[in-house]
N, C-alpha and C. Protein backbone atom coordinates (compact mmCIF):
# COMPACT_ATOMS: atom_id res chain seq x y z
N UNK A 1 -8.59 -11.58 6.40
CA UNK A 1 -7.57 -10.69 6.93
C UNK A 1 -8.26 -9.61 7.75
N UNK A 2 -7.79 -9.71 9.09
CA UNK A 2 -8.31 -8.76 9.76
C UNK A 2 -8.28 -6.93 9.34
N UNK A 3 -8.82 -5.86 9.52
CA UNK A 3 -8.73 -4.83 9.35
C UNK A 3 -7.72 -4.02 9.54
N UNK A 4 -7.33 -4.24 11.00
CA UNK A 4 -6.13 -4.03 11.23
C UNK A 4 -4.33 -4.59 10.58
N UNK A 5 -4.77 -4.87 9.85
CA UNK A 5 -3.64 -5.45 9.02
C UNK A 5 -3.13 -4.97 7.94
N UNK A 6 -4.05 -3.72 7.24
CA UNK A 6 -3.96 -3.25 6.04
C UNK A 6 -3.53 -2.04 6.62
N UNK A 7 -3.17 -1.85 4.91
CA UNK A 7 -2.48 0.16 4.95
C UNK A 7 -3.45 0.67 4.14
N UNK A 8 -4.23 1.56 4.12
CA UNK A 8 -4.93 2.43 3.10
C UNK A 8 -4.30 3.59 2.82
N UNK A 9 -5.07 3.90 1.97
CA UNK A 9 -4.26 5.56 1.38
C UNK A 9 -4.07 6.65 2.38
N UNK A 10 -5.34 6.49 3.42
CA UNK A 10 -5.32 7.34 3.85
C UNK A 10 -4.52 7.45 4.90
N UNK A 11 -3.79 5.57 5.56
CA UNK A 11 -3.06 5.84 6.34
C UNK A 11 -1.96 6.24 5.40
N UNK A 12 -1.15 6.39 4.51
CA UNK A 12 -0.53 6.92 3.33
C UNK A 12 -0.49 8.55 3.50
N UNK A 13 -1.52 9.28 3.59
CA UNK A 13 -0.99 10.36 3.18
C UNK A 13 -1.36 11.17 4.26
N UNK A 14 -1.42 10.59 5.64
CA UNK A 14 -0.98 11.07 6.65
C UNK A 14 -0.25 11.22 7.48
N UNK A 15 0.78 10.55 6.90
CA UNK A 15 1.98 9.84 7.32
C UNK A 15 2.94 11.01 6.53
N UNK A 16 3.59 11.86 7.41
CA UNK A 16 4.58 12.95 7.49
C UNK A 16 5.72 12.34 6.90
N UNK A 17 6.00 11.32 7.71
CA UNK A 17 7.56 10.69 6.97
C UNK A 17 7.52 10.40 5.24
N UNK A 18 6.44 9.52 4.80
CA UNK A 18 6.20 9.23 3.33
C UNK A 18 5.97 10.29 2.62
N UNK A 19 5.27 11.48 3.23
CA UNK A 19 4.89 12.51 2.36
C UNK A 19 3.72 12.33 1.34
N UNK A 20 2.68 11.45 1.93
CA UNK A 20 1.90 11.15 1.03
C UNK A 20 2.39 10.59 -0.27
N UNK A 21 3.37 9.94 -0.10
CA UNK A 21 3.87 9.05 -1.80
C UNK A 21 3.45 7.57 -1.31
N UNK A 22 3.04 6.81 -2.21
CA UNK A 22 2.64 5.55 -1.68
C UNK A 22 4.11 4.82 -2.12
N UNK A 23 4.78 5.23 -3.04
CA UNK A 23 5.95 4.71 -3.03
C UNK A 23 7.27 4.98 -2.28
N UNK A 24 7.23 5.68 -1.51
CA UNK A 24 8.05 5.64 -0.31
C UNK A 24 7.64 5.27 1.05
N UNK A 25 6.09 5.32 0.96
CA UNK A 25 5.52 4.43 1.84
C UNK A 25 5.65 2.76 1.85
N UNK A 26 5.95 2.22 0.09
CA UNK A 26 5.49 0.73 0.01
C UNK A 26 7.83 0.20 0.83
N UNK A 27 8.42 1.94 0.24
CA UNK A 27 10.15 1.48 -0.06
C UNK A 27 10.42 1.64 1.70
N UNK A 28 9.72 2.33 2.68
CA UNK A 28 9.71 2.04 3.60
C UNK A 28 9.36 0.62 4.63
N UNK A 29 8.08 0.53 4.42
CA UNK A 29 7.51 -1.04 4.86
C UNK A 29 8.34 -2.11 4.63
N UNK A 30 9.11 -1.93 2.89
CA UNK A 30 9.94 -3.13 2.86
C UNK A 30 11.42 -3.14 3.44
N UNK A 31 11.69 -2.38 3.40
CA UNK A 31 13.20 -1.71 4.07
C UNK A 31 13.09 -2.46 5.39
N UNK A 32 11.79 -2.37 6.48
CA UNK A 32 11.92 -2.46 7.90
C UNK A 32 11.49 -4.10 8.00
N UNK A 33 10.76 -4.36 6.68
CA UNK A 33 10.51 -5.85 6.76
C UNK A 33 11.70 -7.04 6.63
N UNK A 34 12.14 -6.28 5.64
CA UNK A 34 13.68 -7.06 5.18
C UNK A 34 14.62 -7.35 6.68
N UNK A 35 15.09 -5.34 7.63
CA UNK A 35 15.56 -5.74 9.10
C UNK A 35 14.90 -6.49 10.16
N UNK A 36 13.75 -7.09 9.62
CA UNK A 36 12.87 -7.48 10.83
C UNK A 36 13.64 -9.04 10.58
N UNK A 37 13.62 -9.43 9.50
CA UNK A 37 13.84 -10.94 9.03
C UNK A 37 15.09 -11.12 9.41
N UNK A 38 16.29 -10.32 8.28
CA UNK A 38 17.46 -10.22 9.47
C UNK A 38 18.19 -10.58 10.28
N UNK A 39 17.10 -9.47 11.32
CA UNK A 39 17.24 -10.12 12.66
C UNK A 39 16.88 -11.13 13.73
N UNK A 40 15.48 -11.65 12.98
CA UNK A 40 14.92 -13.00 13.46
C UNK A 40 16.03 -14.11 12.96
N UNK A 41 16.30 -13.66 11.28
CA UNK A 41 17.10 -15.15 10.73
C UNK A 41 18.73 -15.17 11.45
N UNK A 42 18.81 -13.91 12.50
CA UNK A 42 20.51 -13.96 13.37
C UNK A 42 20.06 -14.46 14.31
N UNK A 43 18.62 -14.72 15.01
CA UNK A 43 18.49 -15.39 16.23
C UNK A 43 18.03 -14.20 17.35
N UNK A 44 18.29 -12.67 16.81
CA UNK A 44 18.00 -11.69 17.72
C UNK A 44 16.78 -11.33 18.51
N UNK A 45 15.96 -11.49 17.55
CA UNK A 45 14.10 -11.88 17.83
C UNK A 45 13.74 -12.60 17.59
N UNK A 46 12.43 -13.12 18.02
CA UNK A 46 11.53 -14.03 17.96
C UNK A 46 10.49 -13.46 17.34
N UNK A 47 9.86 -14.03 16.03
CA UNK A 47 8.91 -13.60 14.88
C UNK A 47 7.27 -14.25 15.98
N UNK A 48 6.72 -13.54 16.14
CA UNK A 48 4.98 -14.04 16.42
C UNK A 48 4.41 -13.77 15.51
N UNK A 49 4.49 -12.99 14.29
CA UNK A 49 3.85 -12.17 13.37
C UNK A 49 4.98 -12.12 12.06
N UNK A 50 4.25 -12.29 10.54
CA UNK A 50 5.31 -11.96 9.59
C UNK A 50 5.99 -10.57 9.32
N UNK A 51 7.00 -10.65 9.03
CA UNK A 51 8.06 -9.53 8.96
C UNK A 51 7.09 -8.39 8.20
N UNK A 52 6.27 -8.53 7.04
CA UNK A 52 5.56 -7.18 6.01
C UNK A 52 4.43 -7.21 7.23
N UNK A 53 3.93 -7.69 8.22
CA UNK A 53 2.58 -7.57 9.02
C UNK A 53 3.20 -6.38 10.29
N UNK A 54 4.63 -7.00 10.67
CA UNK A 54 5.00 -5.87 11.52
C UNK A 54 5.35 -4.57 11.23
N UNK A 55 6.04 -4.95 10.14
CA UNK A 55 6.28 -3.40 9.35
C UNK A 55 5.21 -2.65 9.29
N UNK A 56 3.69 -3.45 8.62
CA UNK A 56 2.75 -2.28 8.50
C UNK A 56 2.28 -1.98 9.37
N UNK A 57 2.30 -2.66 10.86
CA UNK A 57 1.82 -2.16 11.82
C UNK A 57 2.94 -0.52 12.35
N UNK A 58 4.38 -1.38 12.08
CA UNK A 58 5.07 0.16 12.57
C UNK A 58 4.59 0.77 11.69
N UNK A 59 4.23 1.31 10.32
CA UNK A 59 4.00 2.59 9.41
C UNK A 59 2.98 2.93 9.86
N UNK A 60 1.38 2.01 10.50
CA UNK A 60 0.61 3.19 10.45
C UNK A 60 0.82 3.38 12.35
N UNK A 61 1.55 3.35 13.20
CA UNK A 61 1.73 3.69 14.02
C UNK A 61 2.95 4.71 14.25
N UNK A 62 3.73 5.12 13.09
CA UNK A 62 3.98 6.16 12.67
C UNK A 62 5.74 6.05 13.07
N UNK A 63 5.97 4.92 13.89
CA UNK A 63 7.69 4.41 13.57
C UNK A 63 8.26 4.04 12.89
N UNK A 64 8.20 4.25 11.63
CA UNK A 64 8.91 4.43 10.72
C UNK A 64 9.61 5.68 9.94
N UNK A 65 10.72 5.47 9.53
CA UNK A 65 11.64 6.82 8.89
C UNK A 65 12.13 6.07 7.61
N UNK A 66 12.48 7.34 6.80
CA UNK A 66 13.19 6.76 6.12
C UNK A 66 14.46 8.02 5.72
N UNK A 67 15.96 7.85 5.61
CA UNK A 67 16.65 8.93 5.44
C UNK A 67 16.66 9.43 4.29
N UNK A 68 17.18 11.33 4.00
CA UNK A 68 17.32 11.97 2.99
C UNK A 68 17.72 11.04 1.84
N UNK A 69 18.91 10.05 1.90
CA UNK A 69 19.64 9.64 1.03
C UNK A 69 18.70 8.11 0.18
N UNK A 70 17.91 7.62 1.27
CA UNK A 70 17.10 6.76 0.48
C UNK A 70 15.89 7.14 -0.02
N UNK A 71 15.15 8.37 0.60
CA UNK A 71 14.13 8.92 -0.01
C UNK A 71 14.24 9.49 -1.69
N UNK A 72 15.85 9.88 -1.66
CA UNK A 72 16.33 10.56 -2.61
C UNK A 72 16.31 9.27 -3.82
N UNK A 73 16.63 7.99 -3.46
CA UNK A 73 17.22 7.16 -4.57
C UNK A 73 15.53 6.84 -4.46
N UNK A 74 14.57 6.57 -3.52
CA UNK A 74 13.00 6.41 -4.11
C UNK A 74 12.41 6.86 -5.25
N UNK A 75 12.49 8.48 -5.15
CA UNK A 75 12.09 9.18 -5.75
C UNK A 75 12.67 8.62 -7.47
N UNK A 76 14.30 8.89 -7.52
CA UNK A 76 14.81 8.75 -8.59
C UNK A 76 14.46 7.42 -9.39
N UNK A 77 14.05 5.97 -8.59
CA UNK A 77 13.94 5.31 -8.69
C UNK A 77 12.00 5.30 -9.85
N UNK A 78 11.35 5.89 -8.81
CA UNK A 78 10.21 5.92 -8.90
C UNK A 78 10.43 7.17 -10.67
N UNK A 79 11.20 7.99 -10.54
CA UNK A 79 11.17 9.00 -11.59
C UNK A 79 11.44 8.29 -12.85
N UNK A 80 12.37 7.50 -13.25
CA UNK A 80 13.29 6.48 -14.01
C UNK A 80 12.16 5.37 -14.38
N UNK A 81 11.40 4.70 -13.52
CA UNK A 81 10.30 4.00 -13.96
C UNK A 81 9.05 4.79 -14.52
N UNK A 82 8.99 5.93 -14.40
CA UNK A 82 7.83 6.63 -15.15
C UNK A 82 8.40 6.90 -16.24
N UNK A 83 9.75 7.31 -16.69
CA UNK A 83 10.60 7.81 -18.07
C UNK A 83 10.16 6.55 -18.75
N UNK A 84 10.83 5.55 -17.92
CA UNK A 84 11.10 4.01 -18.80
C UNK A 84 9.40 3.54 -19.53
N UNK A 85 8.45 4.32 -18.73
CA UNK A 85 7.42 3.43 -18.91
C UNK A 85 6.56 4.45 -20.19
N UNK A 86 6.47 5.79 -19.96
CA UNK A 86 5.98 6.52 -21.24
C UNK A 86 7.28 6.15 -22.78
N UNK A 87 8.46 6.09 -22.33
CA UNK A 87 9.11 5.78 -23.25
C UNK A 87 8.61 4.88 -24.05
N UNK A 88 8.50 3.59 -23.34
CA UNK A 88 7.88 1.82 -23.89
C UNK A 88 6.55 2.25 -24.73
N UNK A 89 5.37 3.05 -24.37
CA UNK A 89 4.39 3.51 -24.48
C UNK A 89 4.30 4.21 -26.44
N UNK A 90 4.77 4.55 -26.41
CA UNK A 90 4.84 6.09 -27.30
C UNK A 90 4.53 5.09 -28.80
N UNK A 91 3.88 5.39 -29.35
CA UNK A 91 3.73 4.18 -30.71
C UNK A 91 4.60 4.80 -31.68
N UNK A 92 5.94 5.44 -31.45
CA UNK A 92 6.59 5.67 -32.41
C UNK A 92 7.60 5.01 -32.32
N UNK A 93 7.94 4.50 -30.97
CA UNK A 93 9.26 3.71 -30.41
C UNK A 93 8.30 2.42 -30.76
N UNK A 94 6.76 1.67 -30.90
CA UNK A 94 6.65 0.93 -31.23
C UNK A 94 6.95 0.11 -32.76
N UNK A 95 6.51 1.32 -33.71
CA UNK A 95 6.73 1.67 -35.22
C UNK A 95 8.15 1.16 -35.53
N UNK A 96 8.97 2.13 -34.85
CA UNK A 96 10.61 1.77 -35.23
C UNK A 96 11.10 0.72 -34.31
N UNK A 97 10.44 -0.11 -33.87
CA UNK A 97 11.07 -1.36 -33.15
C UNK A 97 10.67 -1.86 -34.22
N UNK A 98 9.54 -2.29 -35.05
CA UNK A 98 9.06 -3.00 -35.62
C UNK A 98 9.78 -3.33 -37.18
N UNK A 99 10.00 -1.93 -37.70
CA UNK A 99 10.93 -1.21 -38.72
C UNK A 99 12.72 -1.90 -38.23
N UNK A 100 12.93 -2.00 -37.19
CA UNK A 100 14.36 -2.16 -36.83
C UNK A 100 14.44 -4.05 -37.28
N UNK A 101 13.35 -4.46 -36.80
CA UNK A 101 13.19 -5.66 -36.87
C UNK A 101 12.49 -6.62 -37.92
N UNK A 102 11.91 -5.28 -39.01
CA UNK A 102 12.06 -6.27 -40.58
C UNK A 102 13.00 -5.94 -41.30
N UNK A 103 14.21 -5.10 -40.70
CA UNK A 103 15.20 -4.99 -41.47
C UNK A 103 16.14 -6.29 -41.18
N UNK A 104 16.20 -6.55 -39.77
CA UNK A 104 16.93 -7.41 -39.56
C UNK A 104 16.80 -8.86 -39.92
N UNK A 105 15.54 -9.06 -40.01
CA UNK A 105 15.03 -10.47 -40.86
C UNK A 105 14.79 -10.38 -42.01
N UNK A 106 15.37 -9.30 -42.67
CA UNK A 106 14.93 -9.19 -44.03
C UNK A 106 13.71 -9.12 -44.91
N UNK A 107 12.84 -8.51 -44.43
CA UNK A 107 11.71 -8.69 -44.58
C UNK A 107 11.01 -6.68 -45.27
């Protein structure tokens, strides 16, 4: 894979629109990859290149946006998977899963 093909961090957190989040950077790329396909699979364009290869070329060439209202559900999105994931984590929610589940087999 050529060089030019990748995103690094650093194109990441120079990028004004993402704000240095790599996850509104990754909810961007796919957003424009998804309209790229789209519009190739309506007949509108012609694909020379895959839909995630053009996208990353628009992000680090800096055409990409993304609006208040989807940045907003990123974030929440991204916030909700960190809750969900220290939640899963915590060995006390492991304890009482375990407890929930020799009650139920009788055990």
């Amino acid at each position: 894979m050529a060089d030019d093909q990748r995103v690094y961090l650093d194109d990441i957190y120079a990028s004004e629109e993402c704000q240095g989040s790599v996850f509104r950077a990754v909810v961007m790329m796919a957003q424009e990859a998804r309209f790229i396909n789209k519009q190739a699979g309506q007949g509108y364009i012609q694909l020379t290149k895959k839909p995630t290869t053009i996208a990353m070329y628009k992000f680090k060439e800096g055409k990409l946006s993304i609006s208040d209202k989807k940045a907003e559900e990123a974030v929440e999105s991204a916030e909700v998977a960190e809750t969900v994931e220290e939640a899963a984590m915590t060995s006390e929610n492991v304890s009482q899963a375990a407890n929930v589940a020799n009650d139920a087999f009788g055990n």
